[in-house]
C-alpha atoms as a PDB file:
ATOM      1  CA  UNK A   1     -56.108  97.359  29.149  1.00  0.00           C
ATOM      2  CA  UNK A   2     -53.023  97.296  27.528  1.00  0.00           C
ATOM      3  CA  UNK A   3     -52.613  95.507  23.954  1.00  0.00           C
ATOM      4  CA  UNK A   4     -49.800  92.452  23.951  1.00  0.00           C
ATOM      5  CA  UNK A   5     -46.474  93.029  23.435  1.00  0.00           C
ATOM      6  CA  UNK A   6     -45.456  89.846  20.926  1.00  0.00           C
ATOM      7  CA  UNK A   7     -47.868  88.786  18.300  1.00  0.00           C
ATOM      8  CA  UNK A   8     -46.853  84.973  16.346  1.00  0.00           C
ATOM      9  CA  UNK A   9     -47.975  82.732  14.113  1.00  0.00           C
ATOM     10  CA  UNK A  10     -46.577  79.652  13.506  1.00  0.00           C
ATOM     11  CA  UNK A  11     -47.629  76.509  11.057  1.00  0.00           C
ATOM     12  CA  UNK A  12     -46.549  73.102  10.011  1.00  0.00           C
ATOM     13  CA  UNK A  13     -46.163  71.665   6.729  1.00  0.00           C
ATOM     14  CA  UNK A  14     -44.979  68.191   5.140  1.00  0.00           C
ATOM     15  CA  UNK A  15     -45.610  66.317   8.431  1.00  0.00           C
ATOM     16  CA  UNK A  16     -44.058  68.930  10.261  1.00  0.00           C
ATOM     17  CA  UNK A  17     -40.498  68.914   8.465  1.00  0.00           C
ATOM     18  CA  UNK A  18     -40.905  72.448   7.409  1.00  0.00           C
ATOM     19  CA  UNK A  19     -42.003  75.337   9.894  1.00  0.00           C
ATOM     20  CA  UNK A  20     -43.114  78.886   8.951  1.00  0.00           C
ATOM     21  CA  UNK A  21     -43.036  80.917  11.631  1.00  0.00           C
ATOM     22  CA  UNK A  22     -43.058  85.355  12.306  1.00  0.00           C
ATOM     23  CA  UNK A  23     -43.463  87.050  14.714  1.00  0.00           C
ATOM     24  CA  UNK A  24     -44.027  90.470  15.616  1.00  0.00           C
ATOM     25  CA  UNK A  25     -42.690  92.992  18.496  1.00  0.00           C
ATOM     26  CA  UNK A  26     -42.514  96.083  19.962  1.00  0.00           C
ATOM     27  CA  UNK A  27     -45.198  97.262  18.203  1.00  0.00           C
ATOM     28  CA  UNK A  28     -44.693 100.726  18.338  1.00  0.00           C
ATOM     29  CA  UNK A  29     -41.725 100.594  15.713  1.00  0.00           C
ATOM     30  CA  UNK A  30     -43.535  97.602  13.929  1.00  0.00           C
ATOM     31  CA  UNK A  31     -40.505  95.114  14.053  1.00  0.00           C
ATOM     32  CA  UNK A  32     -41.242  91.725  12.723  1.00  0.00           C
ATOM     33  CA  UNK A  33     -38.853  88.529  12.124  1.00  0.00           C
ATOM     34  CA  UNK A  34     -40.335  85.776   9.854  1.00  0.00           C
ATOM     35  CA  UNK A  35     -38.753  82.366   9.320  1.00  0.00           C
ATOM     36  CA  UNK A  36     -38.247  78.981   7.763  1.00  0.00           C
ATOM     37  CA  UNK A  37     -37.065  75.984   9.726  1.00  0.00           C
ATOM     38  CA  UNK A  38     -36.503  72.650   7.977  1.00  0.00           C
ATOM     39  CA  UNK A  39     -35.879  69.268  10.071  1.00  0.00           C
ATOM     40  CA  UNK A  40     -33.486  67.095   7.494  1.00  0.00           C
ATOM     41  CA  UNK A  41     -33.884  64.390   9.924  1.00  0.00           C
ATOM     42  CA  UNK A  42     -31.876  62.327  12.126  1.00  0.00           C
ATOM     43  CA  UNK A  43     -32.048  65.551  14.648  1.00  0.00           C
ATOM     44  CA  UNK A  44     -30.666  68.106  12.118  1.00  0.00           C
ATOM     45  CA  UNK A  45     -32.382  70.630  10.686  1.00  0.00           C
ATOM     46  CA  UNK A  46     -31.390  73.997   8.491  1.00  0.00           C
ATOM     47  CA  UNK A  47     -33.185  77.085   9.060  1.00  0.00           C
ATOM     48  CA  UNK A  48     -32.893  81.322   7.726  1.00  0.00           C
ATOM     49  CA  UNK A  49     -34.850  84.343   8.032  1.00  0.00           C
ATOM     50  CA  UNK A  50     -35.286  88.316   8.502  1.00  0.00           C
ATOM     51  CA  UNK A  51     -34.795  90.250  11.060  1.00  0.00           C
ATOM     52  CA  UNK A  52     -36.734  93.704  10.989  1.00  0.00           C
ATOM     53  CA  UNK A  53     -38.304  92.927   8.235  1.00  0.00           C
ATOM     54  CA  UNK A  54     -40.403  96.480   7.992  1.00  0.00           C
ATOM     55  CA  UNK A  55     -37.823  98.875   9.161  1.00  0.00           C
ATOM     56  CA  UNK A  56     -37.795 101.554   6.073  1.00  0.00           C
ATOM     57  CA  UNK A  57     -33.911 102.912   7.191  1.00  0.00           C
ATOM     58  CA  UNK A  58     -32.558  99.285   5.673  1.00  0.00           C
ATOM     59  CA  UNK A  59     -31.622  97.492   9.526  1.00  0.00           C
ATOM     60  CA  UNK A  60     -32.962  94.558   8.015  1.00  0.00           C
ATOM     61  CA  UNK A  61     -30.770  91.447   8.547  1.00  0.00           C
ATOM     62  CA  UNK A  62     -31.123  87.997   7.005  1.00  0.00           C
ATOM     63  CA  UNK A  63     -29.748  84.976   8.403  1.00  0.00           C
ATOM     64  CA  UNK A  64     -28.890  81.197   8.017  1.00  0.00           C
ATOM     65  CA  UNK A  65     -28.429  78.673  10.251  1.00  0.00           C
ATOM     66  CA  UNK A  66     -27.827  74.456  10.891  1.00  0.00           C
ATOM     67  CA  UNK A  67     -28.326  72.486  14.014  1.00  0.00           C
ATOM     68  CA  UNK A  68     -28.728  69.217  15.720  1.00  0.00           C
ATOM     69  CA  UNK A  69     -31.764  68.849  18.386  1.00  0.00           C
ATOM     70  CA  UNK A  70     -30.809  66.113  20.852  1.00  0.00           C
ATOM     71  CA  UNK A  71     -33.708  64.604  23.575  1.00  0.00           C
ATOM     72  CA  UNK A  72     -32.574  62.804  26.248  1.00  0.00           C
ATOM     73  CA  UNK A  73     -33.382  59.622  25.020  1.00  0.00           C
ATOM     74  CA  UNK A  74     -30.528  60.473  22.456  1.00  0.00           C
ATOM     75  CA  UNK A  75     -28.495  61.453  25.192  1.00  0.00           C
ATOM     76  CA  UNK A  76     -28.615  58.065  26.866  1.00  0.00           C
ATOM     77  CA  UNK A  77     -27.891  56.282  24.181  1.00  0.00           C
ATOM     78  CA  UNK A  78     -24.936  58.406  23.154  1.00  0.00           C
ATOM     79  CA  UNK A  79     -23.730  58.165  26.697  1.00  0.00           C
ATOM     80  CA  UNK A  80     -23.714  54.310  27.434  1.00  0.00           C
ATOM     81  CA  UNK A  81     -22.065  53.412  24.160  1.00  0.00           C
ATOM     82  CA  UNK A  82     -18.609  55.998  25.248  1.00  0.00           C
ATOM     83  CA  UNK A  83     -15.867  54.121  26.271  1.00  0.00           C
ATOM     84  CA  UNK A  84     -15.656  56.570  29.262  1.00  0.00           C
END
């Protein structure tokens, strides 16, 4: 039987407004990618990280991020209130 390919963990703090999440992959070169996601509210949240976080020739990259996270309830209302 052959072992999985993508191991994660994932967990919830501050009524789920901040997420700590990794995650590892390709096992055989050991890469792994850990981050933090935090919802702001309203839809928008901030979020960084590392990618590669174990590889010993320096690859690693770090990166930071915003968003919005729309549902389609949000849509709808967005949508009847243009002037279109």
């Amino acid at each position: 039987m052959k072992a999985p390919e993508v191991l994660g963990v994932e967990y919830s703090f501050f009524k789920r407004k901040l997420k700590l999440s990794m995650e590892a992959f390709n096992l055989e070169k050991a890469n792994l990618r850990a981050f933090a996601k935090y919802n702001v509210g309203w839809g928008f949240y901030v979020l960084g990280g590392i990618s590669d976080a174990l590889d010993k020739n320096s690859v690693r990259s770090g990166y930071l991020g915003a968003g919005l996270f729309l549902t389609n309830d949000d849509l709808k209302v967005l949508l009847t209130r243009s002037p279109f």
